[in-house]
C-alpha atoms as a PDB file:
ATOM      1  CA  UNK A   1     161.245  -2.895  24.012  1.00  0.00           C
ATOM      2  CA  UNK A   2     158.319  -0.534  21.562  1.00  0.00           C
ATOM      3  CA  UNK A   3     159.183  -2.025  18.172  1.00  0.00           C
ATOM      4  CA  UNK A   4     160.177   1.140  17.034  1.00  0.00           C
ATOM      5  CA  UNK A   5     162.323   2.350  19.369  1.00  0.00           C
ATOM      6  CA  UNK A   6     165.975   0.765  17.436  1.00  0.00           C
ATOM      7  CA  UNK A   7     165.066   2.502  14.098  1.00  0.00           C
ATOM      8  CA  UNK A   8     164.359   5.711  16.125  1.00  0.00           C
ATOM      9  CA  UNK A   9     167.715   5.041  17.807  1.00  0.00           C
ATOM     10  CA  UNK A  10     169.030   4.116  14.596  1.00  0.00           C
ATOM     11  CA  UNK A  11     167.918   7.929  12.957  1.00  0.00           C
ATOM     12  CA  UNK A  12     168.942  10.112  16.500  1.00  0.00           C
ATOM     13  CA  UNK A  13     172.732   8.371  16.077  1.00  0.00           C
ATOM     14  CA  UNK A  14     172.824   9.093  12.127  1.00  0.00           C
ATOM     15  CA  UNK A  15     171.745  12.553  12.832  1.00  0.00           C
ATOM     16  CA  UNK A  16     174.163  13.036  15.957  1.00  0.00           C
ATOM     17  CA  UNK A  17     177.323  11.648  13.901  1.00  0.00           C
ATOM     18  CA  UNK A  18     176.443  14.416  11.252  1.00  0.00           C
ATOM     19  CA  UNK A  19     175.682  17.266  13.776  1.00  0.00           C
ATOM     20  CA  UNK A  20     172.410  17.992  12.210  1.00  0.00           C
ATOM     21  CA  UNK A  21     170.901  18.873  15.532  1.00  0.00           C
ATOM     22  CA  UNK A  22     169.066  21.344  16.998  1.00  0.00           C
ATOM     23  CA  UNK A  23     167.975  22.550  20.143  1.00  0.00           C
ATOM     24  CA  UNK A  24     164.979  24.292  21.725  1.00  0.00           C
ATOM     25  CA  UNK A  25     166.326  27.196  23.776  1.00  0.00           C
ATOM     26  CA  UNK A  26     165.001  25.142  27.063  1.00  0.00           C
ATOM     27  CA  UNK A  27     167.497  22.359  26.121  1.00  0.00           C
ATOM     28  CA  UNK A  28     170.143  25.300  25.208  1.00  0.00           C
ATOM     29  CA  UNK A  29     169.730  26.765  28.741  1.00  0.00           C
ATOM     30  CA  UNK A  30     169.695  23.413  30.316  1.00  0.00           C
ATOM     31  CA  UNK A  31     172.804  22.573  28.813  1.00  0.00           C
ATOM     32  CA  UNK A  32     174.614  25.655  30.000  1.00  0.00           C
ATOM     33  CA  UNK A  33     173.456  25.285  33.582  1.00  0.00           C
ATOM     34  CA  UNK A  34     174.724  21.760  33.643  1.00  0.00           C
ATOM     35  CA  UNK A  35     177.887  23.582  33.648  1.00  0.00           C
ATOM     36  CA  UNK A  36     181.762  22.336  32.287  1.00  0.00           C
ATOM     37  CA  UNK A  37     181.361  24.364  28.911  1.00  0.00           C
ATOM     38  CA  UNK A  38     179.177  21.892  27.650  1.00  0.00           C
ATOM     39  CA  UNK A  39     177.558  22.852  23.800  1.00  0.00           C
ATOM     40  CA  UNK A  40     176.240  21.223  20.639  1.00  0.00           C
ATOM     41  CA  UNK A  41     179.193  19.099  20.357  1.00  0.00           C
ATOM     42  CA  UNK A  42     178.878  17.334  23.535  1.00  0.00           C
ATOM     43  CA  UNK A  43     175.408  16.774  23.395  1.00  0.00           C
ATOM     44  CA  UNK A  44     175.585  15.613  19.774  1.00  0.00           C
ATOM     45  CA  UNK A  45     177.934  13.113  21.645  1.00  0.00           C
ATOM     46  CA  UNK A  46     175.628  11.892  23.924  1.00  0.00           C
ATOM     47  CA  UNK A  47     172.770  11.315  21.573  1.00  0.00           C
ATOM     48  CA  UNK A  48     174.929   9.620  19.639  1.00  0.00           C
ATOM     49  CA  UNK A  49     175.570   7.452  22.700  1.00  0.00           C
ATOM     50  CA  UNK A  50     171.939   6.721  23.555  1.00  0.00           C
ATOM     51  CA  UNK A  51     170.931   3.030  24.196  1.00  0.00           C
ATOM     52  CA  UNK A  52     167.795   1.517  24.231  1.00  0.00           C
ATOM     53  CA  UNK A  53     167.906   1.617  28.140  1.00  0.00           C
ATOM     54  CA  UNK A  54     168.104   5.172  28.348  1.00  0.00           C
ATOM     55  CA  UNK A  55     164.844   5.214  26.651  1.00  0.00           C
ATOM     56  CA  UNK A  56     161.976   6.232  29.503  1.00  0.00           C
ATOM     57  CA  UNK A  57     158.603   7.476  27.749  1.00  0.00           C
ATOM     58  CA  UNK A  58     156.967   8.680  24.653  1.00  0.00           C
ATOM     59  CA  UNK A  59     154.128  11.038  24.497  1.00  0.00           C
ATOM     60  CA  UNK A  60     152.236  13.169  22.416  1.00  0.00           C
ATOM     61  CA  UNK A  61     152.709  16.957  22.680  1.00  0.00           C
ATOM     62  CA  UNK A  62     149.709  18.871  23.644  1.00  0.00           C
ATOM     63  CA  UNK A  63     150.563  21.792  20.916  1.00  0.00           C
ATOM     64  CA  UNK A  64     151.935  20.306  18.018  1.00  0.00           C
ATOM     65  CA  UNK A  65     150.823  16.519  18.026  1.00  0.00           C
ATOM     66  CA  UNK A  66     154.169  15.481  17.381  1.00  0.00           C
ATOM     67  CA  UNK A  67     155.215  12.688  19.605  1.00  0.00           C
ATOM     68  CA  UNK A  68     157.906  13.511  22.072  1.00  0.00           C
ATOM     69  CA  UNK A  69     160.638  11.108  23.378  1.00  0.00           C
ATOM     70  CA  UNK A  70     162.125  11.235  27.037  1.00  0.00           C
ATOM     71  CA  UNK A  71     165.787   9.444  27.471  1.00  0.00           C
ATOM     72  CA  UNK A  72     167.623   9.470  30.704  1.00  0.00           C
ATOM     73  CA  UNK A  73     170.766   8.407  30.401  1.00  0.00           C
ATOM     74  CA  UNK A  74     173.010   7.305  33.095  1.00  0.00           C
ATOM     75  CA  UNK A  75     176.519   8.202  33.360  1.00  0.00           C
ATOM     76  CA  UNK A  76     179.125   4.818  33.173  1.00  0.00           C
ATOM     77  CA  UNK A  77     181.503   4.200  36.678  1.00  0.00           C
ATOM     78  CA  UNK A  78     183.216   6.511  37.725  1.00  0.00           C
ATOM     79  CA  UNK A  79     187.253   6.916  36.621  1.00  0.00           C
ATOM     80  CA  UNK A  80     188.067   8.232  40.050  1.00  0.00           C
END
């Protein structure tokens, strides 16, 4: 595990529990097609739930510099 990755972790929760989060309008539209009435709350939720295995790459965007961070979280077993 990057060193850095639980005090990243560590900042994405804090700012998820206080709903200080924003979205492009590609994650916006993304969120909407994955259907169920999903919005800000819910995905405040699940960054809130991130782990450090969800974590899958880092990289540096081409137009800003700013390093970018890819999680893919898997959904727990099934209740049905």
């Amino acid at each position: 595990m990057p060193r850095w990755l639980p005090r990243l972790l560590r900042r994405i929760h804090e700012l998820a529990a206080r709903g200080q989060v924003r979205l492009t309008l590609k994650a916006q539209r993304e969120l909407v097609a994955l259907g169920a009435g999903l919005d800000i709350q819910d995905a405040c939720y699940v960054l809130g739930a991130l782990a450090a295995d969800d974590f899958s790459e880092r990289f540096q965007s081409e137009h800003s510099a700013e390093w970018m961070y890819v999680f893919k979280p898997w959904p727990g077993p099934s209740s049905t």
